[in-house]
N, C-alpha and C. Protein backbone atom coordinates (compact mmCIF):
# COMPACT_ATOMS: atom_id res chain seq x y z
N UNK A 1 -65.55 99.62 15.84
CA UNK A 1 -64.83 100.28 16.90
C UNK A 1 -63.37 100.51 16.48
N UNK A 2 -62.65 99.24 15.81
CA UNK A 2 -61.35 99.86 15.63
C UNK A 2 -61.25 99.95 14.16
N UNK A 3 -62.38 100.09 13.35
CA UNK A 3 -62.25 100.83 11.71
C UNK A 3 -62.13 102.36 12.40
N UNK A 4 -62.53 103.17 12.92
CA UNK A 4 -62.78 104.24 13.18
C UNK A 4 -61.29 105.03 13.26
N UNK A 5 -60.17 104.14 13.80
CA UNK A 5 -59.06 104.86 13.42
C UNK A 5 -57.99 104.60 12.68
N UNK A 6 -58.74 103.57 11.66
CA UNK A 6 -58.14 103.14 10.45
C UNK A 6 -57.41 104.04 9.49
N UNK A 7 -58.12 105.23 9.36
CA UNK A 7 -57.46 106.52 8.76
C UNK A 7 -56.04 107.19 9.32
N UNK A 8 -56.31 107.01 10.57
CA UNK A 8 -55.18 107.39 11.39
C UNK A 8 -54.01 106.36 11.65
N UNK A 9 -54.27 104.87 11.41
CA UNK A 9 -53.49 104.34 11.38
C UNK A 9 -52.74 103.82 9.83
N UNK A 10 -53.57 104.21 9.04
CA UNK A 10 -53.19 104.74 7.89
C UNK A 10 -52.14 105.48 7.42
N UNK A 11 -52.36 106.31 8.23
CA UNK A 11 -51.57 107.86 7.99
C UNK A 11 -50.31 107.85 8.62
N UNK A 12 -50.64 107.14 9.74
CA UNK A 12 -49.08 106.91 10.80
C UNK A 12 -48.10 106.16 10.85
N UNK A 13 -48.11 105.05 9.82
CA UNK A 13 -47.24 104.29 9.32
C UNK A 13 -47.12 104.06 7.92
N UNK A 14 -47.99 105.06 7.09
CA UNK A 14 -47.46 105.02 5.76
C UNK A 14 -45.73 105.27 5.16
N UNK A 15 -45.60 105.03 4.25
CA UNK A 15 -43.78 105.10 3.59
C UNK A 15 -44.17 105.82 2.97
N UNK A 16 -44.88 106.77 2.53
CA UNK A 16 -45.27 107.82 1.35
C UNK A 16 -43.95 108.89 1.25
N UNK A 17 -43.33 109.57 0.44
CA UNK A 17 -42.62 110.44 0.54
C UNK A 17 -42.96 111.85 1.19
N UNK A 18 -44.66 112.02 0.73
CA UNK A 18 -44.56 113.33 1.11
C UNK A 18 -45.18 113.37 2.57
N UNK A 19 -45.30 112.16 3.52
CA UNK A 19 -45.58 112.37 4.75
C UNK A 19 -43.85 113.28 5.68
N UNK A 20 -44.68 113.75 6.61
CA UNK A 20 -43.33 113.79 7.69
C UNK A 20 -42.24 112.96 8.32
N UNK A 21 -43.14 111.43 8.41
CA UNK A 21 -42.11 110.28 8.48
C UNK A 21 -41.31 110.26 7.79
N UNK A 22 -41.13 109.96 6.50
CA UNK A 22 -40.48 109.94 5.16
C UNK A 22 -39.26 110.86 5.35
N UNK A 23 -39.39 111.98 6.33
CA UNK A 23 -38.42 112.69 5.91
C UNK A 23 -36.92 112.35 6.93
N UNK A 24 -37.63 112.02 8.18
CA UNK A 24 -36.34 111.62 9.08
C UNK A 24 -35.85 110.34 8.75
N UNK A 25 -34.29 110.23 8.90
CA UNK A 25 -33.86 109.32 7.91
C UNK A 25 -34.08 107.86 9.41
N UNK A 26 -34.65 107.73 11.06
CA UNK A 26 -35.14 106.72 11.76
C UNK A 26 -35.69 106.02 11.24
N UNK A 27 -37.05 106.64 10.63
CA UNK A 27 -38.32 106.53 9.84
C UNK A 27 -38.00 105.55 8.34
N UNK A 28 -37.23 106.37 7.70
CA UNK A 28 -36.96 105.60 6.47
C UNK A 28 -36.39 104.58 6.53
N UNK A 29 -35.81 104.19 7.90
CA UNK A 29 -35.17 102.68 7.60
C UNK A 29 -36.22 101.75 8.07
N UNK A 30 -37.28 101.89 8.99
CA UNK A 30 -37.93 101.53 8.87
C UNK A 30 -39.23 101.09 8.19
N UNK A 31 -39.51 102.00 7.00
CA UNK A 31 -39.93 101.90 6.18
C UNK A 31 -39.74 100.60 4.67
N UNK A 32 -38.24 100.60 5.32
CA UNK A 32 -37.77 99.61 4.24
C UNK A 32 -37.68 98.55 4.50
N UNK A 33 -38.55 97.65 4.83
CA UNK A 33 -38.61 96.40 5.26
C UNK A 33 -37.94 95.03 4.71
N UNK A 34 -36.91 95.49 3.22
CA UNK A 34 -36.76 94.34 2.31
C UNK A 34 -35.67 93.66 2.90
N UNK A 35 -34.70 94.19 4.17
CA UNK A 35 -33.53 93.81 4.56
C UNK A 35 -33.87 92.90 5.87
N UNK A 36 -34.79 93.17 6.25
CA UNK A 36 -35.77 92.09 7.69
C UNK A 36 -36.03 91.62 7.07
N UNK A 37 -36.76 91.13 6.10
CA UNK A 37 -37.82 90.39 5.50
C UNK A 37 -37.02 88.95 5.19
N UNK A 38 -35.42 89.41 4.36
CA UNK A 38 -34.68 88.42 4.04
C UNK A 38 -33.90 87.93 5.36
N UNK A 39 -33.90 88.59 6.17
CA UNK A 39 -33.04 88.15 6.98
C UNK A 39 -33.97 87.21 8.30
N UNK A 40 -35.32 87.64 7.97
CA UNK A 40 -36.39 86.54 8.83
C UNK A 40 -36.69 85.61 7.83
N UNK A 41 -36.17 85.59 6.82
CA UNK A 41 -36.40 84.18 5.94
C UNK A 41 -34.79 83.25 6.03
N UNK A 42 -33.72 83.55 6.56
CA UNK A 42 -32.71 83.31 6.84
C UNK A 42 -33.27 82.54 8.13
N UNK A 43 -33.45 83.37 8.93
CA UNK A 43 -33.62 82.77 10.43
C UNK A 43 -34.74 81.58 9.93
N UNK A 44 -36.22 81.71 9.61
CA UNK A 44 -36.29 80.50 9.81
C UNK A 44 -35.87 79.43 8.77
N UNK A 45 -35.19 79.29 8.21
CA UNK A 45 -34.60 78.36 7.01
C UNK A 45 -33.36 77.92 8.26
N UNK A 46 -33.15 78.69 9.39
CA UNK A 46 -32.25 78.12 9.98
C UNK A 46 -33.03 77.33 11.14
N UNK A 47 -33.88 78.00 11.50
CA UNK A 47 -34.48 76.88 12.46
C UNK A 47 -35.32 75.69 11.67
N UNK A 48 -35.68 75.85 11.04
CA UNK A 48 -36.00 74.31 10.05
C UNK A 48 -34.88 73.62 9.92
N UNK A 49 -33.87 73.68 9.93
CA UNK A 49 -32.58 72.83 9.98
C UNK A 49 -32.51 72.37 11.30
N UNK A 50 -32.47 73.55 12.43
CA UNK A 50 -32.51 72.83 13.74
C UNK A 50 -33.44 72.15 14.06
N UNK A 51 -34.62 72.31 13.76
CA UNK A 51 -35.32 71.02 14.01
C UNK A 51 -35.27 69.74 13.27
N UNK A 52 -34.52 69.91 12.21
CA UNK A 52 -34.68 68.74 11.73
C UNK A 52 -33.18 67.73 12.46
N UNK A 53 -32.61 68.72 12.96
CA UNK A 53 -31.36 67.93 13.55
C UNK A 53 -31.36 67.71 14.65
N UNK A 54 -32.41 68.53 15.35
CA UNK A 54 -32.58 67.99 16.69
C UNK A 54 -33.85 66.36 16.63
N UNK A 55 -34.47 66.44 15.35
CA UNK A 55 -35.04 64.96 15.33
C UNK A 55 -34.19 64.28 15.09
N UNK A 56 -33.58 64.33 14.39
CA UNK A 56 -31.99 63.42 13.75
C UNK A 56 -31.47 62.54 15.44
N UNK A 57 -31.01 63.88 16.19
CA UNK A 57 -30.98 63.25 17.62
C UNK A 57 -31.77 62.22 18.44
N UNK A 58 -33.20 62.85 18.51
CA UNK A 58 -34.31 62.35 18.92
C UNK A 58 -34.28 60.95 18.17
N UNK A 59 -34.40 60.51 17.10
CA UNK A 59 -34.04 58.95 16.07
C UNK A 59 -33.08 58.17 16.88
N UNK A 60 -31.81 59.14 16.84
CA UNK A 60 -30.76 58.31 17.51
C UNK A 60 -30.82 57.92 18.60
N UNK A 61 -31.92 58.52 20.00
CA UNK A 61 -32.43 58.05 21.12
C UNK A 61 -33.28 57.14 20.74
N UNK A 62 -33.75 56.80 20.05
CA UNK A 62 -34.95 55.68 19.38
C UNK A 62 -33.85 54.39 19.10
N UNK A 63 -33.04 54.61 18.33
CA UNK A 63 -32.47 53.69 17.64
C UNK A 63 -31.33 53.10 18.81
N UNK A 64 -30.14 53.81 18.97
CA UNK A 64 -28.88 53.69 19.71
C UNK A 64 -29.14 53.32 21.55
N UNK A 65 -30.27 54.01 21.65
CA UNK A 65 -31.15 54.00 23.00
C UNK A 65 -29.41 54.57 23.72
N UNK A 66 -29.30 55.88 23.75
CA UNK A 66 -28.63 56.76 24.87
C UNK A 66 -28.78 57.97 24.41
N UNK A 67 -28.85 59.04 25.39
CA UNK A 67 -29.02 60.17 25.32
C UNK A 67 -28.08 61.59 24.61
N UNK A 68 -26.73 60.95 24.37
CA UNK A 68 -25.85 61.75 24.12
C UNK A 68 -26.15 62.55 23.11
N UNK A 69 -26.25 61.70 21.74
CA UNK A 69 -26.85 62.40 20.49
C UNK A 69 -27.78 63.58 20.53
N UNK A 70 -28.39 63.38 21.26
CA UNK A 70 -29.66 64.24 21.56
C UNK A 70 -28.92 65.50 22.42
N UNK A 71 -28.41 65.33 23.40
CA UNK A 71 -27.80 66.53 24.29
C UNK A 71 -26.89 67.17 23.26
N UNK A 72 -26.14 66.34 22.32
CA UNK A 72 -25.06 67.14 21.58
C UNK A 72 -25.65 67.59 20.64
N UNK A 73 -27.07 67.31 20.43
CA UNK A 73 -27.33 67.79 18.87
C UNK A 73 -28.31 69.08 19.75
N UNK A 74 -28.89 68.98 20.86
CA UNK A 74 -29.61 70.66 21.50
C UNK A 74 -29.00 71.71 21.51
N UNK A 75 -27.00 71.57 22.13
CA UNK A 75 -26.19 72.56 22.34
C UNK A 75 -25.77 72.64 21.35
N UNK A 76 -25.76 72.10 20.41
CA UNK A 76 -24.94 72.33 18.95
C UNK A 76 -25.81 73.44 18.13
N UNK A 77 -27.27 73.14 18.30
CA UNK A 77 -28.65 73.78 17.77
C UNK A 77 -28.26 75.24 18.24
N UNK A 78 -28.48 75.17 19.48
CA UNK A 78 -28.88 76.45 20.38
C UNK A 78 -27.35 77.63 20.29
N UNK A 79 -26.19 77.20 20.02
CA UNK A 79 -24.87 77.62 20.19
C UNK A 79 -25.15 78.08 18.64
N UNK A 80 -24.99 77.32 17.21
CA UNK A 80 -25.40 77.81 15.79
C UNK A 80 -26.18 78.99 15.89
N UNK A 81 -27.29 78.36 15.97
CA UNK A 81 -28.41 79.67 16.00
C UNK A 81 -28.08 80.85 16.84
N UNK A 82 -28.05 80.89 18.13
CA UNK A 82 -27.20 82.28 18.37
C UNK A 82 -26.25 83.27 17.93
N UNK A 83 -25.46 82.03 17.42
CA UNK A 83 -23.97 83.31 16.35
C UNK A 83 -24.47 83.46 15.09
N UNK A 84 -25.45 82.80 14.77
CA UNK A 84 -26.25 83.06 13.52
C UNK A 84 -26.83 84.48 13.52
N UNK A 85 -28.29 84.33 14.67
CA UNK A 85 -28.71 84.94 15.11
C UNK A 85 -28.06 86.54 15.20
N UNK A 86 -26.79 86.46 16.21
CA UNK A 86 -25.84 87.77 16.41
C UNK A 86 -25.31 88.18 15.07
N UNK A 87 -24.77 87.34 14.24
CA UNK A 87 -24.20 87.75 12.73
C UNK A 87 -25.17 89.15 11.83
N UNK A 88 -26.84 87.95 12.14
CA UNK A 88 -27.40 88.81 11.37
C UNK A 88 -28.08 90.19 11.98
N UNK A 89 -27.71 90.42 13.19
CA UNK A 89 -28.24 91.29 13.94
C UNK A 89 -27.62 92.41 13.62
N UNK A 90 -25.80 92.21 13.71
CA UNK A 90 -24.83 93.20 13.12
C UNK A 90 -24.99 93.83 12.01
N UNK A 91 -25.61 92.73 10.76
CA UNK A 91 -25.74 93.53 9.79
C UNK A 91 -27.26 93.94 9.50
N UNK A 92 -28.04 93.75 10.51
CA UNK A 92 -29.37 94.57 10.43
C UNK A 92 -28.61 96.04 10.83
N UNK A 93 -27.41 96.39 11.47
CA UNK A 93 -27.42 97.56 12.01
C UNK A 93 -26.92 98.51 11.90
N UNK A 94 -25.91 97.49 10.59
CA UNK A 94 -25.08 98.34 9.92
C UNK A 94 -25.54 99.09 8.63
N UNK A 95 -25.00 100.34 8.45
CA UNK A 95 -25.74 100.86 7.41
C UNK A 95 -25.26 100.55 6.27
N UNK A 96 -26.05 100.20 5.16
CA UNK A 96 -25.67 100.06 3.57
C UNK A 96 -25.32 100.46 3.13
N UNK A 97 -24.19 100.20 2.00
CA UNK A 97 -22.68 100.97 1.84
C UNK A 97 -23.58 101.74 0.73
């Protein structure tokens, strides 16, 4: 059922040059996936850090027995990753010199 428009979905998201996509320059940036690709290997190399620091916290509720560590290490997480997040958004949008 959905081989049947395999050809067509083929055709409609290929990067080929000599399609019609290829030619509007929307199309071609999307086509070029190598600048997401690194920049979603950024993001999660950054959330593997936040989790590992939000266990770091979580330990220190184990160990110290109070909650602070833990609250300061969520907003610390969540505040990073956002301006992270926004940094790399800017330069998803900016065009390459």
């Amino acid at each position: 059922m959905f081989l049947q428009n395999m050809h067509f979905v083929k055709h409609a998201f290929s990067c080929d040059e000599d399609t019609e996509l290829a030619e509007e320059p929307d199309q071609r940036r999307l086509c070029a996936p190598a600048l997401l690709i690194r920049h979603e290997k950024n993001r999660v190399l950054v959330l593997l850090v936040s989790l590992l620091v939000l266990l770091c916290g979580f330990l220190c509720v184990l160990l110290i027995h109070t909650v602070v560590p833990l609250f300061a290490a969520i907003i610390l997480v969540f505040l990073v990753y956002r301006s992270f997040d926004m940094f790399l958004r800017i330069l998803e949008h900016t065009p390459p010199a």
